[in-house]
PDB file of N, CA and C in Angstrom:
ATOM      1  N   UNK A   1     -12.025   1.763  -7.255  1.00  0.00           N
ATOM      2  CA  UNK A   1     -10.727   2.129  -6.697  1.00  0.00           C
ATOM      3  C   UNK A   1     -10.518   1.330  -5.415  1.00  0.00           C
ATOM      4  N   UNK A   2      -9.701   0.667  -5.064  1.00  0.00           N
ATOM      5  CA  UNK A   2      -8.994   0.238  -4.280  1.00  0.00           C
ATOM      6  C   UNK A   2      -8.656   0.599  -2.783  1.00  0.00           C
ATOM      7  N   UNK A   3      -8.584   0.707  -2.013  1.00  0.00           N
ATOM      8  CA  UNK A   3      -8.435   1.188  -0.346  1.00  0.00           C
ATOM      9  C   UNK A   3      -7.359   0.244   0.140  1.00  0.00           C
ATOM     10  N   UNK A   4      -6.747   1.483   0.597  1.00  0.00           N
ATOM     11  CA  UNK A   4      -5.366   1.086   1.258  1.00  0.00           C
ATOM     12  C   UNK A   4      -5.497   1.950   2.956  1.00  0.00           C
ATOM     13  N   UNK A   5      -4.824   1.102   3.970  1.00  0.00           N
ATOM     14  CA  UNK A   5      -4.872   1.698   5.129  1.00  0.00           C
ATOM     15  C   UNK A   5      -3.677   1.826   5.683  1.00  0.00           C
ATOM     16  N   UNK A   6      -3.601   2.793   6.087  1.00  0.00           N
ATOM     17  CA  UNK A   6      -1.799   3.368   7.157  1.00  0.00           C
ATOM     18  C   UNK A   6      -1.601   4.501   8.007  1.00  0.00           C
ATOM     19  N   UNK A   7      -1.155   4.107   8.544  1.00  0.00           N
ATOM     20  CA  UNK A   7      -1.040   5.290   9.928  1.00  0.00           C
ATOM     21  C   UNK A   7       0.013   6.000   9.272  1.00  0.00           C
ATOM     22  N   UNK A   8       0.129   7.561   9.900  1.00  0.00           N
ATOM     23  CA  UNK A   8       0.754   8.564   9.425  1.00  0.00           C
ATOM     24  C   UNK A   8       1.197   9.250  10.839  1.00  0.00           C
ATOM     25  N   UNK A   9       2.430   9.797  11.080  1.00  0.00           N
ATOM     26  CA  UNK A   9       2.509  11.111  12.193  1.00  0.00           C
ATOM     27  C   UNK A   9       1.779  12.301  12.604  1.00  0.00           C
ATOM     28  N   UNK A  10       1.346  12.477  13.210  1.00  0.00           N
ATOM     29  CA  UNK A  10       0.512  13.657  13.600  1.00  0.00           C
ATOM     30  C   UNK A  10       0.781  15.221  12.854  1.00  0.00           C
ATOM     31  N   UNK A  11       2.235  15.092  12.787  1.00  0.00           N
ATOM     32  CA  UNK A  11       2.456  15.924  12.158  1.00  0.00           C
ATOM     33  C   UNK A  11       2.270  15.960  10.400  1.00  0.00           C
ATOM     34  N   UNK A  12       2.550  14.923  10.234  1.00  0.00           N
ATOM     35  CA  UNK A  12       2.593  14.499   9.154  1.00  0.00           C
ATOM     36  C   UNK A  12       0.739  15.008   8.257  1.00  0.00           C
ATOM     37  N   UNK A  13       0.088  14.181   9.234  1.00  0.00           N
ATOM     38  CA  UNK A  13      -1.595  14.699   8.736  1.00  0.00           C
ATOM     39  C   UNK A  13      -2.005  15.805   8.890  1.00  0.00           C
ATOM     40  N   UNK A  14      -1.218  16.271   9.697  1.00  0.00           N
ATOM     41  CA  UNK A  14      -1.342  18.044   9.818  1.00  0.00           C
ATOM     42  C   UNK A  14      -1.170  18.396   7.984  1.00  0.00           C
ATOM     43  N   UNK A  15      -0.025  18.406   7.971  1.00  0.00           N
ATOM     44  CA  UNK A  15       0.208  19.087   6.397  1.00  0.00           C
ATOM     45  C   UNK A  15      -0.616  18.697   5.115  1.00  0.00           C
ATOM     46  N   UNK A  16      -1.056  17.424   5.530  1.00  0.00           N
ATOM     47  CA  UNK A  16      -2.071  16.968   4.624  1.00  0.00           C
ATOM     48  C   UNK A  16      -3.215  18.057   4.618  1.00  0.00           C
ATOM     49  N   UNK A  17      -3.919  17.441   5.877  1.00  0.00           N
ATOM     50  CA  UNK A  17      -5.014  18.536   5.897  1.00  0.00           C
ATOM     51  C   UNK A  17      -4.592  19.973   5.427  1.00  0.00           C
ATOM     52  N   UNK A  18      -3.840  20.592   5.974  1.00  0.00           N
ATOM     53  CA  UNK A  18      -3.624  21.676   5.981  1.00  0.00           C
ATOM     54  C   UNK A  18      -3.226  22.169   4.121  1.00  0.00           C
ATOM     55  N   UNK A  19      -2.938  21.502   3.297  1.00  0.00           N
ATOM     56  CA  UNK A  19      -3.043  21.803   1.960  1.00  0.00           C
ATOM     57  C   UNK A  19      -4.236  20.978   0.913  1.00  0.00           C
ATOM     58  N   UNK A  20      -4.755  20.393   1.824  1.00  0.00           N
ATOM     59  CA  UNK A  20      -6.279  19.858   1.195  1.00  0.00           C
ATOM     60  C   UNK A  20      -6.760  21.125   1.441  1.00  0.00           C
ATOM     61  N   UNK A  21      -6.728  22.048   2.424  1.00  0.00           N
ATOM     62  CA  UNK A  21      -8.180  23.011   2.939  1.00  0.00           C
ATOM     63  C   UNK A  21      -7.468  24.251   1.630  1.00  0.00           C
ATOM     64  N   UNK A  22      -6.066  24.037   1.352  1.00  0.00           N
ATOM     65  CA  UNK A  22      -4.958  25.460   0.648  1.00  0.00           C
ATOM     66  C   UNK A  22      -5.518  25.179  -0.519  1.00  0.00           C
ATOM     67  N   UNK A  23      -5.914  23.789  -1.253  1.00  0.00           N
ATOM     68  CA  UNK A  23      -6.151  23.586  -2.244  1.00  0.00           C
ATOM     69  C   UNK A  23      -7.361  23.779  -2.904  1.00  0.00           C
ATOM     70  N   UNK A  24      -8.297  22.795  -1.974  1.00  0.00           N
ATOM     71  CA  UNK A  24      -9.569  22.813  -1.813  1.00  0.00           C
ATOM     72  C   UNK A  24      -9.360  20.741  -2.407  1.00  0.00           C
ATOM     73  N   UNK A  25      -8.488  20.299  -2.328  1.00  0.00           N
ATOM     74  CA  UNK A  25      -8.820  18.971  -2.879  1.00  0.00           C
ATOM     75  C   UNK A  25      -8.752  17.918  -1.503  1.00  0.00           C
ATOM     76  N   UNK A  26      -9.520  16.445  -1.894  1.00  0.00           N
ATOM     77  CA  UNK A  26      -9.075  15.919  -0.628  1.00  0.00           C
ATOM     78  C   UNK A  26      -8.128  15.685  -0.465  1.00  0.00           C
ATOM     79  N   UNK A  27      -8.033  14.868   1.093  1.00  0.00           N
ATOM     80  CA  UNK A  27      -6.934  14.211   1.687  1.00  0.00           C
ATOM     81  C   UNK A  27      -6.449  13.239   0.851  1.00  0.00           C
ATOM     82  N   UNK A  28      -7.514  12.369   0.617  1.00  0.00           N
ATOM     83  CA  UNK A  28      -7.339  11.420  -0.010  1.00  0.00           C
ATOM     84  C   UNK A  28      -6.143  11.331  -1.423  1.00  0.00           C
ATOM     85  N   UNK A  29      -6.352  12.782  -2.003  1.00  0.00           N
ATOM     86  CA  UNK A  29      -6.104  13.215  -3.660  1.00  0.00           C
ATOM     87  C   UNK A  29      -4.959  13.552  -3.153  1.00  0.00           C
ATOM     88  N   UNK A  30      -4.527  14.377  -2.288  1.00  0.00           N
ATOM     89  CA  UNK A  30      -3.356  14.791  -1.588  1.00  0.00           C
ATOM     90  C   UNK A  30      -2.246  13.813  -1.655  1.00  0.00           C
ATOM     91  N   UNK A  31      -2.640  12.649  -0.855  1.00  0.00           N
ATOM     92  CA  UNK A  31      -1.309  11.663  -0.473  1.00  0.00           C
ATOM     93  C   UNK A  31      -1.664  11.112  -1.628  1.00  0.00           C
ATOM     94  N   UNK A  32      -2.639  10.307  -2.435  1.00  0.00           N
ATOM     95  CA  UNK A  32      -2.415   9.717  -3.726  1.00  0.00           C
ATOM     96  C   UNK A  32      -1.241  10.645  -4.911  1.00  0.00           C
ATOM     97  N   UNK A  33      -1.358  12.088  -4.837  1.00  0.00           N
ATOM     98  CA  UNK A  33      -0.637  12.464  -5.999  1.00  0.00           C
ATOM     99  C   UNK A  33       0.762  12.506  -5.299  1.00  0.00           C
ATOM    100  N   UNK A  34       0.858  12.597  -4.103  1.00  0.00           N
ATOM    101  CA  UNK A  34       1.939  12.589  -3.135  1.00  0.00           C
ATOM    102  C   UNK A  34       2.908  10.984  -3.483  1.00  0.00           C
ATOM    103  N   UNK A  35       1.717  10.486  -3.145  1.00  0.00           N
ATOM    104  CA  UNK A  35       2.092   9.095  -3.504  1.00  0.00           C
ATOM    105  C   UNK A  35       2.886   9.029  -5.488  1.00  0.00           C
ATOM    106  N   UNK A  36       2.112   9.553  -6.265  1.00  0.00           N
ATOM    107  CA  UNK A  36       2.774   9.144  -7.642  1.00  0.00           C
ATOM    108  C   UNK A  36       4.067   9.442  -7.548  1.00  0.00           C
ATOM    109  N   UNK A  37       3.913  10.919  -7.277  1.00  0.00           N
ATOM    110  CA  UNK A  37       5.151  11.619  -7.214  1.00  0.00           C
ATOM    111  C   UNK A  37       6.677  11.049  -6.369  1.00  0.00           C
ATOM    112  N   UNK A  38       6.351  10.567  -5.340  1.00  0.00           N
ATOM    113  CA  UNK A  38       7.540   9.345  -4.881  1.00  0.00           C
ATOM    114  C   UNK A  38       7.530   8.261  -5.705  1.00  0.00           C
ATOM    115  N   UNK A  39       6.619   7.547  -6.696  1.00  0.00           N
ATOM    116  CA  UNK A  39       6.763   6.505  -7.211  1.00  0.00           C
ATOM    117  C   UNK A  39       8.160   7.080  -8.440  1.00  0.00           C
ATOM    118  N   UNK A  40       7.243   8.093  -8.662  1.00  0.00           N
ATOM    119  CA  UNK A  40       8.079   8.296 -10.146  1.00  0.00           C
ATOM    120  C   UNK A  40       9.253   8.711  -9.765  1.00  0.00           C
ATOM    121  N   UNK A  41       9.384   9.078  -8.822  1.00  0.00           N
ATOM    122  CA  UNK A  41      11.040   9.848  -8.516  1.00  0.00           C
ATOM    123  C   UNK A  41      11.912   8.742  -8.065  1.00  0.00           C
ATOM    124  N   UNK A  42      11.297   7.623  -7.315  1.00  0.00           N
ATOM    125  CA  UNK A  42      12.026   6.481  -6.894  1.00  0.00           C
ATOM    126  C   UNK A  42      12.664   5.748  -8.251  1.00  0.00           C
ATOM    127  N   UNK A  43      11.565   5.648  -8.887  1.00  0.00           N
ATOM    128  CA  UNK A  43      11.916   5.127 -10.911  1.00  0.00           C
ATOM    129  C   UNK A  43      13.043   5.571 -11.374  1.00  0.00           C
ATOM    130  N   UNK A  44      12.752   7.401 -11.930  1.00  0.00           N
ATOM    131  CA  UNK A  44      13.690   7.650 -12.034  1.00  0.00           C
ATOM    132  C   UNK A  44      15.141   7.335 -11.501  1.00  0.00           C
ATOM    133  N   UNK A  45      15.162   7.557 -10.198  1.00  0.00           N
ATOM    134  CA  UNK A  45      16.625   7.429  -9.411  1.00  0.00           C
ATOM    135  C   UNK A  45      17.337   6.273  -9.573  1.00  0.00           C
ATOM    136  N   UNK A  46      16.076   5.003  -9.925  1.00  0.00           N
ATOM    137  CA  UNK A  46      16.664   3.699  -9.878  1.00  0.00           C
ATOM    138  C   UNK A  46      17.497   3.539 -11.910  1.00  0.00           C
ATOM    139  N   UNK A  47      16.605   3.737 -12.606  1.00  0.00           N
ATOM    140  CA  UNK A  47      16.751   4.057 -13.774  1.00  0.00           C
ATOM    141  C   UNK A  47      18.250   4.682 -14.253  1.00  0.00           C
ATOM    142  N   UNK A  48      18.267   6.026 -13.572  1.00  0.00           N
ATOM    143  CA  UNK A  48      19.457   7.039 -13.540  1.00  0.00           C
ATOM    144  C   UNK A  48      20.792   5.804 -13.190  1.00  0.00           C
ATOM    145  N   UNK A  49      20.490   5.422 -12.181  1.00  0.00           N
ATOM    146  CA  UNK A  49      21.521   4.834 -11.356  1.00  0.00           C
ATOM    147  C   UNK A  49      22.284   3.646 -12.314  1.00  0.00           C
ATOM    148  N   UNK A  50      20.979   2.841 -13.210  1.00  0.00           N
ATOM    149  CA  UNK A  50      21.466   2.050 -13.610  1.00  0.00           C
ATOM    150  C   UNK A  50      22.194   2.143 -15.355  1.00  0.00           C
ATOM    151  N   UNK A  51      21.642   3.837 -15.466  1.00  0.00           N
ATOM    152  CA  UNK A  51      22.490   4.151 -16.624  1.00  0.00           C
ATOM    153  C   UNK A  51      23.523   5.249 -16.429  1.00  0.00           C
ATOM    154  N   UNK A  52      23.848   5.262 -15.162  1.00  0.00           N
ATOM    155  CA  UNK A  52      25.193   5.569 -15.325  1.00  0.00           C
ATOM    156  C   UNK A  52      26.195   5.418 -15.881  1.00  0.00           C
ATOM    157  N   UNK A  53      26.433   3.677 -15.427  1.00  0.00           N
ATOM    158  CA  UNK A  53      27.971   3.602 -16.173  1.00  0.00           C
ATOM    159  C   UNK A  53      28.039   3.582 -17.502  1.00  0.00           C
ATOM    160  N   UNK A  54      27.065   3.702 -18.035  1.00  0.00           N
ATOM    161  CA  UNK A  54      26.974   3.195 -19.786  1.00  0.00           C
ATOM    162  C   UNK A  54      27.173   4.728 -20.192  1.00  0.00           C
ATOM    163  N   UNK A  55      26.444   5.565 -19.530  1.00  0.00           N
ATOM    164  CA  UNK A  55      27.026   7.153 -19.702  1.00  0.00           C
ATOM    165  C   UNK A  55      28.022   7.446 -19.593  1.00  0.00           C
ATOM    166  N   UNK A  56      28.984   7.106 -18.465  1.00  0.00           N
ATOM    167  CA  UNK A  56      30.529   7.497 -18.310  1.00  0.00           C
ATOM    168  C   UNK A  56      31.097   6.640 -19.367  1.00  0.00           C
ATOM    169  N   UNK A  57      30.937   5.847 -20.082  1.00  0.00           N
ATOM    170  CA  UNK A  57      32.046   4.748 -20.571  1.00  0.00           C
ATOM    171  C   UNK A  57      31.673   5.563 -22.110  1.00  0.00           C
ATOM    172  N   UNK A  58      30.411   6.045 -22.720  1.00  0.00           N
ATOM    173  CA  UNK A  58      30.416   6.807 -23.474  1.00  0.00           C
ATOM    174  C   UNK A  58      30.749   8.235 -23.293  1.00  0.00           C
ATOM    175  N   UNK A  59      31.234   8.631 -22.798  1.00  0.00           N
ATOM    176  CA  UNK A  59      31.922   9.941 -22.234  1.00  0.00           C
ATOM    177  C   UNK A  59      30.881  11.331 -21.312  1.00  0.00           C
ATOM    178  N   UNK A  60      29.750  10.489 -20.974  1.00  0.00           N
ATOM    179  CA  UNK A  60      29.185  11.738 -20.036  1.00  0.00           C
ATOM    180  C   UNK A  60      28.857  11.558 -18.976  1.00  0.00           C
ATOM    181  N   UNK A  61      29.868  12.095 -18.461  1.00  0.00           N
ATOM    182  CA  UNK A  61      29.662  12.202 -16.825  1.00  0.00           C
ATOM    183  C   UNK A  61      29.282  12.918 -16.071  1.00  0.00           C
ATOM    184  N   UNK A  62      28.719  14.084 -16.283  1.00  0.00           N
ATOM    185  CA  UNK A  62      27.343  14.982 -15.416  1.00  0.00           C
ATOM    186  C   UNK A  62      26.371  15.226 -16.035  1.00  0.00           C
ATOM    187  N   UNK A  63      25.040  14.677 -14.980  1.00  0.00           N
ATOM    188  CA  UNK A  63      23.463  15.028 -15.383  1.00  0.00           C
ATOM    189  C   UNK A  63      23.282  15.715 -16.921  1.00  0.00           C
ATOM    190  N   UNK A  64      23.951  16.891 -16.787  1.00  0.00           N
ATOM    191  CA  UNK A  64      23.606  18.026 -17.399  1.00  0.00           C
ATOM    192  C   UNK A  64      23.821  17.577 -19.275  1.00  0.00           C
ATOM    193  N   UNK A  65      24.918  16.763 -19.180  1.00  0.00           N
ATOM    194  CA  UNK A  65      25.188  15.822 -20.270  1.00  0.00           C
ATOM    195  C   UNK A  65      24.271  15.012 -20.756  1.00  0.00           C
ATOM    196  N   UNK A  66      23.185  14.454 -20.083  1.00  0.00           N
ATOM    197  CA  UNK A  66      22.323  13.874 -20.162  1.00  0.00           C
ATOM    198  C   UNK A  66      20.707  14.157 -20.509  1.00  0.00           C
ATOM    199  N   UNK A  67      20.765  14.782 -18.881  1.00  0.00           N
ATOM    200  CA  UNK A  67      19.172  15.653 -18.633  1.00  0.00           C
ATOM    201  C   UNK A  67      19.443  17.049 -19.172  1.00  0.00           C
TER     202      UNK A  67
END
């Protein structure tokens, strides 16, 4: 596995820690699944975005039409 380095807010590592100890998992496992979870949501959004118009021009124009 790979090592990546970055500074974080104080506050910010607070919550880390503080749901590594809620969990019992590491820090490490923490911001990595933290990490997927923005990957995939960034995907999605970009994805969504770019099938919009092909949705409206076939007639659905809210989420709910879709998702």
């Amino acid at each position: 596995m790979a090592r990546l380095t970055f500074a974080i807010d104080d506050a910010l590592l607070r919550q880390v820690v503080r749901l590594a100890k809620l969990t019992g998992c590491s820090k490490s496992e923490i911001v990595r699944n933290a990490l997927r979870s923005e990957l995939r949501l960034q995907t999605f959004r970009k994805l969504r975005q770019s099938a919009l118009p092909q949705a409206a021009a076939k007639g659905y124009v809210f989420d709910e039409d879709v998702f």
